[in-house]
PDB file of N, CA and C in Angstrom:
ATOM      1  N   UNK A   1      -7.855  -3.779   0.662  1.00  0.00           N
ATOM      2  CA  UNK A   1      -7.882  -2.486   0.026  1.00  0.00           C
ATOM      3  C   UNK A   1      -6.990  -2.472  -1.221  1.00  0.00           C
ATOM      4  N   UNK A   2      -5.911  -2.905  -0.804  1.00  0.00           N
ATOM      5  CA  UNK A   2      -4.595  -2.773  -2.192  1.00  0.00           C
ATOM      6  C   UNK A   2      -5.049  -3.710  -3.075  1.00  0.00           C
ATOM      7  N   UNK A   3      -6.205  -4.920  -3.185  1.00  0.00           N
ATOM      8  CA  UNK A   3      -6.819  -6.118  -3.798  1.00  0.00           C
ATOM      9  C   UNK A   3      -7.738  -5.475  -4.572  1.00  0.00           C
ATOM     10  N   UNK A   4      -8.404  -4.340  -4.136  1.00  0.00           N
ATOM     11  CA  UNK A   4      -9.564  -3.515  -4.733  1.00  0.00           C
ATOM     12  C   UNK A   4      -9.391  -2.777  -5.563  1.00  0.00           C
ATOM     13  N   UNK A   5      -8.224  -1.832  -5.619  1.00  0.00           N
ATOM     14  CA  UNK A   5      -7.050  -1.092  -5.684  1.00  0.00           C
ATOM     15  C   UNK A   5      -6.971  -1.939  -7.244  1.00  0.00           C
ATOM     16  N   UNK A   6      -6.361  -3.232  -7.065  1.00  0.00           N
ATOM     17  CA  UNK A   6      -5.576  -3.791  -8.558  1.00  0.00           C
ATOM     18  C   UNK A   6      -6.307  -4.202  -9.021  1.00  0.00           C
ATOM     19  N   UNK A   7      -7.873  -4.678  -8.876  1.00  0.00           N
ATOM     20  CA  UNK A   7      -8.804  -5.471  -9.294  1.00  0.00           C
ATOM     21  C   UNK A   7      -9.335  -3.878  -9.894  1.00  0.00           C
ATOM     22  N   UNK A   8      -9.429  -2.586  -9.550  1.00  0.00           N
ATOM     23  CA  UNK A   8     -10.102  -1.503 -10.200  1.00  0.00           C
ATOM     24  C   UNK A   8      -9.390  -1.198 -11.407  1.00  0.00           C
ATOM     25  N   UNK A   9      -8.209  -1.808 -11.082  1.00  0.00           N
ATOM     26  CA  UNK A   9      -7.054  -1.212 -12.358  1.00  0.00           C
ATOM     27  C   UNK A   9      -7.254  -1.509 -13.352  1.00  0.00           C
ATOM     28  N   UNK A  10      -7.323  -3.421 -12.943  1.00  0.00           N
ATOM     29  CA  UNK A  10      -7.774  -4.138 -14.202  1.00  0.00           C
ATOM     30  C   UNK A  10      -8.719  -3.849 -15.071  1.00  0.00           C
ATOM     31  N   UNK A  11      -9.762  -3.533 -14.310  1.00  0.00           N
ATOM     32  CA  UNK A  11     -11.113  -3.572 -14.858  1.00  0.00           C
ATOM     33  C   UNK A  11     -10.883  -2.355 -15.983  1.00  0.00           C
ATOM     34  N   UNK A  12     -10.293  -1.232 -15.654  1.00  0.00           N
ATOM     35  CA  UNK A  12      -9.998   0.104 -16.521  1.00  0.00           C
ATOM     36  C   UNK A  12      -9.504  -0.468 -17.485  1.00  0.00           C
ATOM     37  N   UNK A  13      -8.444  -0.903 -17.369  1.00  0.00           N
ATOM     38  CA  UNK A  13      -7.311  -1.188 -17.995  1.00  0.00           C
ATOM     39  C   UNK A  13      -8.110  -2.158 -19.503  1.00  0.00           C
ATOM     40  N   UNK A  14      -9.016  -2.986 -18.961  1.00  0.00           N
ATOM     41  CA  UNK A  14      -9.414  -3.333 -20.227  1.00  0.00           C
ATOM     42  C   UNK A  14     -10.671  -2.890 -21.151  1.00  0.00           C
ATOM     43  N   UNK A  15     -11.287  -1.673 -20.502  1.00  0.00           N
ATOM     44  CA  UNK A  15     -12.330  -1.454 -20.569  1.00  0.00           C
ATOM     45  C   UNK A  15     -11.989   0.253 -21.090  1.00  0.00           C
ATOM     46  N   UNK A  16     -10.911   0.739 -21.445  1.00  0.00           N
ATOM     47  CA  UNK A  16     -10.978   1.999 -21.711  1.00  0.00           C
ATOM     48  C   UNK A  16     -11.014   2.130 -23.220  1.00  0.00           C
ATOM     49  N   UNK A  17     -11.377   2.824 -24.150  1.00  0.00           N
ATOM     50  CA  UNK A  17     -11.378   3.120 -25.170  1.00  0.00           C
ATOM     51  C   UNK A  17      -9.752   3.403 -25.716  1.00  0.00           C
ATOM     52  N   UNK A  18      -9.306   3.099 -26.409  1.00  0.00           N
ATOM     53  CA  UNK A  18      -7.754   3.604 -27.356  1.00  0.00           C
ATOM     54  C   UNK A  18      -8.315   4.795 -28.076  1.00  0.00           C
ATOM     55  N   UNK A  19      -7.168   5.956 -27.377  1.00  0.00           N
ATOM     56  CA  UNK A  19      -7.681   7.170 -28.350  1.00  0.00           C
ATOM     57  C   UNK A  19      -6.965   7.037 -29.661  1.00  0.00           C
ATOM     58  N   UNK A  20      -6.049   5.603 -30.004  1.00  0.00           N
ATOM     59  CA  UNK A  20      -5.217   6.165 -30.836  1.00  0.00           C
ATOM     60  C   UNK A  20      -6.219   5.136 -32.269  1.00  0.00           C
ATOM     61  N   UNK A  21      -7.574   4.928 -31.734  1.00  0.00           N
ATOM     62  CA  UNK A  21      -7.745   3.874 -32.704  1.00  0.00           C
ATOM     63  C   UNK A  21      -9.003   4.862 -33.298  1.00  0.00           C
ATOM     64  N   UNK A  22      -9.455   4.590 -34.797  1.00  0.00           N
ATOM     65  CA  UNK A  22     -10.596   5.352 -35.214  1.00  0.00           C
ATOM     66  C   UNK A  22     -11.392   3.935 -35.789  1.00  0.00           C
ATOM     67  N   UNK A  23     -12.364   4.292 -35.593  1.00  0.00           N
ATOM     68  CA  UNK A  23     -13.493   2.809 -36.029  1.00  0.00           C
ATOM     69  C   UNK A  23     -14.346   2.909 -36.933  1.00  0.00           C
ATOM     70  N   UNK A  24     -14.192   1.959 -37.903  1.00  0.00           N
ATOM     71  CA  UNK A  24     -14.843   2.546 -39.596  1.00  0.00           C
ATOM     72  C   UNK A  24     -15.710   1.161 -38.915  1.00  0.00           C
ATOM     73  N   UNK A  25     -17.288   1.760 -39.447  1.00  0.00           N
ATOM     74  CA  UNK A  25     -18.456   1.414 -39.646  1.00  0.00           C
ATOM     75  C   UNK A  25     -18.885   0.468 -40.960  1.00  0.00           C
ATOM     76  N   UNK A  26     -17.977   0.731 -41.805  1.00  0.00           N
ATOM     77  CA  UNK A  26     -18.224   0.047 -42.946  1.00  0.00           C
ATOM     78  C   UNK A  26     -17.748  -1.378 -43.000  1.00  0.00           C
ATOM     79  N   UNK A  27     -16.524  -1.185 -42.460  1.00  0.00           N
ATOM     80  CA  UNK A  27     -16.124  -2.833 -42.511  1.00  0.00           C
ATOM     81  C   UNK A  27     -15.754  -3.381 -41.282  1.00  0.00           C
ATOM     82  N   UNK A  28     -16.534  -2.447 -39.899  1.00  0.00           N
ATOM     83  CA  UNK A  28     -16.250  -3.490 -38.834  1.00  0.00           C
ATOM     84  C   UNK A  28     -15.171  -3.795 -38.418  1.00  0.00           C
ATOM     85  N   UNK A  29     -13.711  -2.929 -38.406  1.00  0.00           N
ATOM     86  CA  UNK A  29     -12.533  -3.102 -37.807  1.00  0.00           C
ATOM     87  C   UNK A  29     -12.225  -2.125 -37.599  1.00  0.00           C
ATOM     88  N   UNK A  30     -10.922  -1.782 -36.746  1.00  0.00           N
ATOM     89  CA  UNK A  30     -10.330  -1.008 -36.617  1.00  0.00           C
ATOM     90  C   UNK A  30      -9.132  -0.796 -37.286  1.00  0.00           C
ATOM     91  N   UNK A  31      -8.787   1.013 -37.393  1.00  0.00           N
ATOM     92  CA  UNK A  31      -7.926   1.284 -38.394  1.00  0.00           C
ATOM     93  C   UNK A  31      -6.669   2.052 -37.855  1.00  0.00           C
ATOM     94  N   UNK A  32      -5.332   1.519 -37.944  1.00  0.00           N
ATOM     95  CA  UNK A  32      -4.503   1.927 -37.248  1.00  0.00           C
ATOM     96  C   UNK A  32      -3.699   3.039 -38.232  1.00  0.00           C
ATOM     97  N   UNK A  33      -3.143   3.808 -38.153  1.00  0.00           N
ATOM     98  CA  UNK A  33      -2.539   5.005 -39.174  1.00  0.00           C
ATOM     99  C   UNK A  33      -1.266   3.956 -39.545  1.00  0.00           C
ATOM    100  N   UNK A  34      -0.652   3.300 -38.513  1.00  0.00           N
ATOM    101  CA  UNK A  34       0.412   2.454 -39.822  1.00  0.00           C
ATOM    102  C   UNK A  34       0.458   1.160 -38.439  1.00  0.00           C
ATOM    103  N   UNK A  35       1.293   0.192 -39.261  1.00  0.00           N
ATOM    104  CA  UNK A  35       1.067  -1.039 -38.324  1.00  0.00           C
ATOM    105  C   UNK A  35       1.902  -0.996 -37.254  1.00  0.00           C
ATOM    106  N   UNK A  36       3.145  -0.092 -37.075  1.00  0.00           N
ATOM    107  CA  UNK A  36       4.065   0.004 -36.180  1.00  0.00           C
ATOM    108  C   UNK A  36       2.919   0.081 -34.570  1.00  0.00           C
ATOM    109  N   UNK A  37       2.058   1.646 -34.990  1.00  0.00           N
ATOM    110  CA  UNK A  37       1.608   1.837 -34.058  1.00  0.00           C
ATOM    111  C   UNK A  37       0.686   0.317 -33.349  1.00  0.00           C
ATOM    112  N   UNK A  38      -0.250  -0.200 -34.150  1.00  0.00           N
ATOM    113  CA  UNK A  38      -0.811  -1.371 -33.954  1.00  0.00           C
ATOM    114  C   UNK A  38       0.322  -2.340 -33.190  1.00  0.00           C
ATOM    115  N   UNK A  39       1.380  -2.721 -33.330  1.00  0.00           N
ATOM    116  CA  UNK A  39       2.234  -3.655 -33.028  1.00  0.00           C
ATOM    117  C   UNK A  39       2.593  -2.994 -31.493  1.00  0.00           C
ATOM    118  N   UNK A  40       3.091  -1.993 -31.526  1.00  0.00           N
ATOM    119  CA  UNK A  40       3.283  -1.395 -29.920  1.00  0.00           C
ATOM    120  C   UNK A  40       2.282  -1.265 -29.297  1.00  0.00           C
ATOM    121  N   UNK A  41       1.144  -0.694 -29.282  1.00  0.00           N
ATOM    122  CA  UNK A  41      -0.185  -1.517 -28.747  1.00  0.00           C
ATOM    123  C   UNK A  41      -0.443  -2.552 -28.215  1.00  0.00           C
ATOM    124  N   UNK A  42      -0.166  -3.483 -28.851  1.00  0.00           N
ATOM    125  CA  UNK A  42      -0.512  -5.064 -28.235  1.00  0.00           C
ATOM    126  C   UNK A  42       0.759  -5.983 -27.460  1.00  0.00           C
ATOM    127  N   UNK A  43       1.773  -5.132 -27.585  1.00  0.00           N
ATOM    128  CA  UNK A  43       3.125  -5.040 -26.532  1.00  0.00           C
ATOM    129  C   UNK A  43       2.857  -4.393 -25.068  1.00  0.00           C
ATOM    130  N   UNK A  44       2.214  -3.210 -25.245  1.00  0.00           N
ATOM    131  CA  UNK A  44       1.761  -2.580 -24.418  1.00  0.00           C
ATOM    132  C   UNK A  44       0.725  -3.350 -23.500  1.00  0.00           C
ATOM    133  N   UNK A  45       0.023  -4.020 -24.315  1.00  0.00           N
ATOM    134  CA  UNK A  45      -0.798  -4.731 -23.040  1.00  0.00           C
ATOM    135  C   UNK A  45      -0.984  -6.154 -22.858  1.00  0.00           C
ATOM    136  N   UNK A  46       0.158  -6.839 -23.783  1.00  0.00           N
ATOM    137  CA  UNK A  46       0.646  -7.525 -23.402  1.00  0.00           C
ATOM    138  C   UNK A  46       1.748  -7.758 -21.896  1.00  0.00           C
ATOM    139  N   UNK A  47       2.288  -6.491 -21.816  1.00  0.00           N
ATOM    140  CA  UNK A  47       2.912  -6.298 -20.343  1.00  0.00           C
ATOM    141  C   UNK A  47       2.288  -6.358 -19.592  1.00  0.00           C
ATOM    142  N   UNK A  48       1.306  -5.360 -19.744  1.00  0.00           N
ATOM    143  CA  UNK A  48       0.584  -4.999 -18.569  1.00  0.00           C
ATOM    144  C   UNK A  48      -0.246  -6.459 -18.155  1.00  0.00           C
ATOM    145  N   UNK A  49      -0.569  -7.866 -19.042  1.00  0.00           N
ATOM    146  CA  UNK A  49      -1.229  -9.044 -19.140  1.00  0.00           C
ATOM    147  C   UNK A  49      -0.463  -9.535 -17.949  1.00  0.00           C
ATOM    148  N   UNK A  50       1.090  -9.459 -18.294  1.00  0.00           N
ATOM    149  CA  UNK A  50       1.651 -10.331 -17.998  1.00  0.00           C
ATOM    150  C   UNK A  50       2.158  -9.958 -16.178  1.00  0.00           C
ATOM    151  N   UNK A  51       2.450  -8.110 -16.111  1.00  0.00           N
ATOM    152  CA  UNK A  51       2.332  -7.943 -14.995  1.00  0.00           C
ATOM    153  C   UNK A  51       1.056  -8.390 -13.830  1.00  0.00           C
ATOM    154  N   UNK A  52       0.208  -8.361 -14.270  1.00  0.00           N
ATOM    155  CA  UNK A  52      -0.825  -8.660 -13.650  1.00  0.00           C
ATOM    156  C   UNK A  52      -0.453 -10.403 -13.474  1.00  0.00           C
ATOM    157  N   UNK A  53      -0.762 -10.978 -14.284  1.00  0.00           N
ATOM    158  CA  UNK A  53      -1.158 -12.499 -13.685  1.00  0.00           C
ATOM    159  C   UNK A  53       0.154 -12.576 -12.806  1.00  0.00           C
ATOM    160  N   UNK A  54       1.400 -11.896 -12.588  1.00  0.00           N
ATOM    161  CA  UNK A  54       2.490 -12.048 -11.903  1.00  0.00           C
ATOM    162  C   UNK A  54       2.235 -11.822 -10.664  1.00  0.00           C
ATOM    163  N   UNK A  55       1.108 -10.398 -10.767  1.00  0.00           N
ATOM    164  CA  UNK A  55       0.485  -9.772  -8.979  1.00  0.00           C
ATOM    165  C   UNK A  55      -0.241 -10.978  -8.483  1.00  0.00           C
ATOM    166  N   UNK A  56      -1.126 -12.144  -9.312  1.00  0.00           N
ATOM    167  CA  UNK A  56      -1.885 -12.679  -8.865  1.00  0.00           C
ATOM    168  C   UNK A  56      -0.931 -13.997  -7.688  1.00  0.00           C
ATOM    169  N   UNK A  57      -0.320 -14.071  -9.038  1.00  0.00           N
ATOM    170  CA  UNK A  57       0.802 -15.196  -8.322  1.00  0.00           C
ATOM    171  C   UNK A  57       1.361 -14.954  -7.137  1.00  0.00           C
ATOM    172  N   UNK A  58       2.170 -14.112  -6.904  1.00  0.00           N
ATOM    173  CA  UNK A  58       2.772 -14.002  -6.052  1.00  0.00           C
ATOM    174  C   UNK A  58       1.674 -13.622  -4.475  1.00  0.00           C
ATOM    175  N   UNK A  59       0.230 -13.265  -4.955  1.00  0.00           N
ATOM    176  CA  UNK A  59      -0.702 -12.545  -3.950  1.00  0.00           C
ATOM    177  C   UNK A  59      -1.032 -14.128  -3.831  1.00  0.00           C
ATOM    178  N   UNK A  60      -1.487 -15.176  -4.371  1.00  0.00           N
ATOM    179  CA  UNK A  60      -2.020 -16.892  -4.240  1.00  0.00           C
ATOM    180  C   UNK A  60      -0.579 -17.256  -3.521  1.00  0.00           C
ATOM    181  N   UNK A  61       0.111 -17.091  -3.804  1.00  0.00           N
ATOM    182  CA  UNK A  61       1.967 -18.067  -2.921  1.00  0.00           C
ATOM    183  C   UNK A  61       1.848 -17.206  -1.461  1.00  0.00           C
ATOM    184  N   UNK A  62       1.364 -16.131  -1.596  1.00  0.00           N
ATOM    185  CA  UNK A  62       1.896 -15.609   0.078  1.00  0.00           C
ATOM    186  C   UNK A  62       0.579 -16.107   0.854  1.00  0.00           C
ATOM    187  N   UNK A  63      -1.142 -16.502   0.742  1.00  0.00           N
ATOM    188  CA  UNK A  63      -1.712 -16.748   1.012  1.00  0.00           C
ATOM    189  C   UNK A  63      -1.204 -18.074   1.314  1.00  0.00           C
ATOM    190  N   UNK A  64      -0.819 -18.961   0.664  1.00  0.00           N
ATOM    191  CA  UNK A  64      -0.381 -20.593   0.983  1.00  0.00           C
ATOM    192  C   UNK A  64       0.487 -20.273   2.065  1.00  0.00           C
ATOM    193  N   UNK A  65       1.443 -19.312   1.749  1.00  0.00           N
ATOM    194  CA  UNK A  65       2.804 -19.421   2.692  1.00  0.00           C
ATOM    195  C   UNK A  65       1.512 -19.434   4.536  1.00  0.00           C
ATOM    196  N   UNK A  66       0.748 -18.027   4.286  1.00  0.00           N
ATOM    197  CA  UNK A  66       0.447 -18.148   5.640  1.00  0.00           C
ATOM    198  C   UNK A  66      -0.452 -19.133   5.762  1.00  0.00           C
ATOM    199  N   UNK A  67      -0.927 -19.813   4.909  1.00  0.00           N
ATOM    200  CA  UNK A  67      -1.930 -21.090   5.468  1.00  0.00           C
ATOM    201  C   UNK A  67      -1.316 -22.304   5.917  1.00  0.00           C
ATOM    202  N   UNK A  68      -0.162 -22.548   5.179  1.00  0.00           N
ATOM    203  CA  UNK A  68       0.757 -23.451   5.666  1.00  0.00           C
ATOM    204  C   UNK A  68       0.925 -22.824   7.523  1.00  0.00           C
ATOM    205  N   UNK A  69       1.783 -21.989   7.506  1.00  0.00           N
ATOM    206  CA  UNK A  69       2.269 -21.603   8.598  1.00  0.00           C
ATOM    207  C   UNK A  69       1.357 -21.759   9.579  1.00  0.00           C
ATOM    208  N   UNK A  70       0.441 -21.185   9.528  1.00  0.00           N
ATOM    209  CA  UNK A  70      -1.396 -21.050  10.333  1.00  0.00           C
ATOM    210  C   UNK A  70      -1.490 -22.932  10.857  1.00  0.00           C
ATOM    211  N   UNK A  71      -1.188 -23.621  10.015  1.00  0.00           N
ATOM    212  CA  UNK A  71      -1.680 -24.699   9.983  1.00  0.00           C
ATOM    213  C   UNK A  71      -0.926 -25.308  10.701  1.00  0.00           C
ATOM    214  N   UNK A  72       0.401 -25.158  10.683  1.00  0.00           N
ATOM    215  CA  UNK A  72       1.785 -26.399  11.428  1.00  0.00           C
ATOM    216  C   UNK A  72       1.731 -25.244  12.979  1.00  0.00           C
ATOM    217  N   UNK A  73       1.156 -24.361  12.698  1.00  0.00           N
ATOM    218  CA  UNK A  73       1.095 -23.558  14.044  1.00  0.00           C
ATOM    219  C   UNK A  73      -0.195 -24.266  14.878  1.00  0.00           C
ATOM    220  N   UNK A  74      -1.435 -24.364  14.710  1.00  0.00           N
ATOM    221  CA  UNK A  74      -2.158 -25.715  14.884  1.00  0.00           C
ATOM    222  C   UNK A  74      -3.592 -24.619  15.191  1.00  0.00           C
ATOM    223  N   UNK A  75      -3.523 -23.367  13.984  1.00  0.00           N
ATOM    224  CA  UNK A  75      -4.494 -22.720  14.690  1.00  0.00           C
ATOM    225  C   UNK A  75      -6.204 -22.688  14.046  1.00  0.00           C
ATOM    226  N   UNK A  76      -6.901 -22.155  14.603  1.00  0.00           N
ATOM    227  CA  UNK A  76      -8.456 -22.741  13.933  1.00  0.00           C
ATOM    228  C   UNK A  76      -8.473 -22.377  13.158  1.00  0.00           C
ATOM    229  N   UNK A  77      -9.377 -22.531  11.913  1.00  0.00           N
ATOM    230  CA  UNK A  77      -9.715 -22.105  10.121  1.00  0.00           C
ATOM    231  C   UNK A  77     -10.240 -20.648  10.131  1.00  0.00           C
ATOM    232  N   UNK A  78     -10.738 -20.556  11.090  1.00  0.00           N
ATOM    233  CA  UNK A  78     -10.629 -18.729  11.249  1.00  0.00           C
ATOM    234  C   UNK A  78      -9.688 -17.737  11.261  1.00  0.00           C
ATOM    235  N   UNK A  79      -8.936 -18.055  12.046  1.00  0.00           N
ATOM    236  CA  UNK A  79      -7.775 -17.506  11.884  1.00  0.00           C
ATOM    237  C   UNK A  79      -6.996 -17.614  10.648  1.00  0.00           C
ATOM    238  N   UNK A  80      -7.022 -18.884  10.273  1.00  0.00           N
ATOM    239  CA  UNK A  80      -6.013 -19.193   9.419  1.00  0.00           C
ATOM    240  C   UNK A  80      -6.900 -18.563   7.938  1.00  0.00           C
ATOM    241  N   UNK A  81      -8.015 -18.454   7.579  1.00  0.00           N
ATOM    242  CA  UNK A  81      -8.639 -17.637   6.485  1.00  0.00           C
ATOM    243  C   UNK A  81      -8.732 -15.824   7.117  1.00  0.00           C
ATOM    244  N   UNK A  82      -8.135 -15.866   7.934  1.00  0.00           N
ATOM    245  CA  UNK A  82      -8.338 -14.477   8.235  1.00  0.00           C
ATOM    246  C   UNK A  82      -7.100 -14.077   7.897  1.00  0.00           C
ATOM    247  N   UNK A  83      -5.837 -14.462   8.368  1.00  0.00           N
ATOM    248  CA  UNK A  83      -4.481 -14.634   7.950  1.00  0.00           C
ATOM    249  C   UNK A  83      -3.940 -14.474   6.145  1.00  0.00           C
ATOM    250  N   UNK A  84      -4.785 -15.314   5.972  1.00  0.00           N
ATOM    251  CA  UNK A  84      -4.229 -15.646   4.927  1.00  0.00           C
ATOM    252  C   UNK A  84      -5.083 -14.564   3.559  1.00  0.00           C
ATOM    253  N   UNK A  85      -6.209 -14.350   4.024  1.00  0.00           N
ATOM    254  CA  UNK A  85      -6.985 -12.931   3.235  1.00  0.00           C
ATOM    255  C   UNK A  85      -6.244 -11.608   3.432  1.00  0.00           C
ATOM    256  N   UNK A  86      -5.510 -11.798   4.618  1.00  0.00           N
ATOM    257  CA  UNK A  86      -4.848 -10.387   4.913  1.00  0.00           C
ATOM    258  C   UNK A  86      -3.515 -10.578   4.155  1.00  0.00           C
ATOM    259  N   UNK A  87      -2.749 -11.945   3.772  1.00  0.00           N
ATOM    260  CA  UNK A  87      -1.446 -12.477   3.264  1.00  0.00           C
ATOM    261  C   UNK A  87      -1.801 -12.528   1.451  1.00  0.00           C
ATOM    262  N   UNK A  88      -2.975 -12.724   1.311  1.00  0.00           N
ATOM    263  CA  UNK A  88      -3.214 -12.395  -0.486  1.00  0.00           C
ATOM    264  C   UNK A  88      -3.099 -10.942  -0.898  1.00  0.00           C
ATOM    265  N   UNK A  89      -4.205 -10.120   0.374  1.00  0.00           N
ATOM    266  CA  UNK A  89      -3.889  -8.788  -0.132  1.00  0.00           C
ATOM    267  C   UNK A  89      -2.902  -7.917   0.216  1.00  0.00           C
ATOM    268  N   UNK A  90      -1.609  -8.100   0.856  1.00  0.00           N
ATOM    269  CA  UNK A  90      -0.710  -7.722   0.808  1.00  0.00           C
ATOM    270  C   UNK A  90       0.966  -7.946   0.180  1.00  0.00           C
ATOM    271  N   UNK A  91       0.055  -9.531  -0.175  1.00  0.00           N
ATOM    272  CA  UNK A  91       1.538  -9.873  -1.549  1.00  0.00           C
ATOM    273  C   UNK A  91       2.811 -10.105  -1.348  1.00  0.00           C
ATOM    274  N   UNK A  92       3.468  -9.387  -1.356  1.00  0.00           N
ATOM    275  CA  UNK A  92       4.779  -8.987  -2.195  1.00  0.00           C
ATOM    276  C   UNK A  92       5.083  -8.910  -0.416  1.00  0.00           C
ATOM    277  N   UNK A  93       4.916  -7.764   0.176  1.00  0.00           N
ATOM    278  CA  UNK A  93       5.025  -7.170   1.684  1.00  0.00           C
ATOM    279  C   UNK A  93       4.821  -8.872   2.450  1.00  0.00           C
ATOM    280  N   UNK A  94       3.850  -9.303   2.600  1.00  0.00           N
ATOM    281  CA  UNK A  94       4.269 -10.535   3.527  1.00  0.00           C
ATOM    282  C   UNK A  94       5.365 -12.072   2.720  1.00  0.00           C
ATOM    283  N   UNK A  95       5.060 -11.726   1.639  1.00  0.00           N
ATOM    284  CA  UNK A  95       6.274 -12.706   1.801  1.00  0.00           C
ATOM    285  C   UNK A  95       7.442 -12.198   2.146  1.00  0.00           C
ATOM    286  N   UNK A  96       8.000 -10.597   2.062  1.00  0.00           N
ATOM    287  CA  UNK A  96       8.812 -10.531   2.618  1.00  0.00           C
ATOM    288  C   UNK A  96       9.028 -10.481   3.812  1.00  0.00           C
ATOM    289  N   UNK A  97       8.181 -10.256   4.907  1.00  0.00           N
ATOM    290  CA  UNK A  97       7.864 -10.488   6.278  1.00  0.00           C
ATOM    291  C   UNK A  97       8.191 -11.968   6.460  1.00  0.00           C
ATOM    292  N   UNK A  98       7.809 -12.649   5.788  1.00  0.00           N
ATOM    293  CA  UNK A  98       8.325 -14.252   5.591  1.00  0.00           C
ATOM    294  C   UNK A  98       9.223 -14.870   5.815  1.00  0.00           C
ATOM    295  N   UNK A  99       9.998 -14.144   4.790  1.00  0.00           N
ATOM    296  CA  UNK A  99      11.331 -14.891   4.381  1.00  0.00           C
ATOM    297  C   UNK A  99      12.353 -13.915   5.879  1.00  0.00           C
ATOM    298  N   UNK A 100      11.787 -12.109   6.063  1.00  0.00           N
ATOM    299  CA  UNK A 100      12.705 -12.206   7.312  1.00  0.00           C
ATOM    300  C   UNK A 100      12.150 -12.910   8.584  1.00  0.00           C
ATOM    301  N   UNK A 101      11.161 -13.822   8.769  1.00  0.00           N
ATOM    302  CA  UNK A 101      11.172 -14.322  10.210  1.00  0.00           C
ATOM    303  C   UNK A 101      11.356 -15.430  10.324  1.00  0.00           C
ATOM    304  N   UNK A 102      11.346 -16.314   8.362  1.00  0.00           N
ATOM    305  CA  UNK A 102      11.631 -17.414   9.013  1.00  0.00           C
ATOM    306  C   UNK A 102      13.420 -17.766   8.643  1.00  0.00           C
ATOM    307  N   UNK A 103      14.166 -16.695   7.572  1.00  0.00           N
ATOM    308  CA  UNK A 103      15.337 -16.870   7.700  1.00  0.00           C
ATOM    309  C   UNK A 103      16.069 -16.272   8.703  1.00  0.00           C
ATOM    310  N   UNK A 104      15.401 -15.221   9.679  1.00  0.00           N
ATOM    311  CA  UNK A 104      16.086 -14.036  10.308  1.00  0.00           C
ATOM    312  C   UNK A 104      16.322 -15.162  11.699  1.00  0.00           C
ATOM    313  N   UNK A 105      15.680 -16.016  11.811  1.00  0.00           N
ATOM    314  CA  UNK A 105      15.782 -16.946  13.189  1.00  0.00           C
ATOM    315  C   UNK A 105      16.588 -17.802  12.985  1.00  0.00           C
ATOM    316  N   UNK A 106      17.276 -18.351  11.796  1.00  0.00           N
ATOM    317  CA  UNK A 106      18.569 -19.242  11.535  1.00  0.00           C
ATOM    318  C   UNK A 106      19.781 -18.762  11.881  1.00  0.00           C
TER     319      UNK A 106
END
């Protein structure tokens, strides 16, 4: 759900119109009222670029974490893709589930 959730975001996110841009017909570009605004623009989603491929990362590392685990646990590929679909789309939340069960037992 929360996978659907960030994958809908994206999709907006690159697909919405800029109200702050006006589009001349004549020469095929866009026209910004001064370049400042243009320059904070592409800062702007440059973050947002960079937040994202960060969600991806960390949603691909917690999937390994539980496939590893799934695996030295010795359990069937069902489980362990069932695990680990539930460990991509929750991210951030199971690796921290992670790190407390497998440091909380030292």
């Amino acid at each position: 759900m929360i996978l659907l959730l960030a994958n809908s975001y994206v999709k907006e996110l690159f697909t919405t119109t800029k109200n702050k841009e006006n589009f001349n017909n004549d020469e095929n570009e866009y026209e910004y009222e001064n370049e400042y605004e243009y320059e904070n623009e592409n800062e702007n989603e440059n973050k947002y670029l960079i937040w994202i491929i960060l969600y991806y990362i960390i949603c691909i590392i917690a999937a390994f974490l539980s496939w590893n685990i799934n695996t030295n646990l010795g359990y069937p590929i069902d489980v362990k893709l069932a695990c680990a679909l539930n460990a991509y789309s929750f991210g951030i939340f199971y690796i921290i589930y992670y790190l407390i069960i497998v440091y909380g037992n030292k």
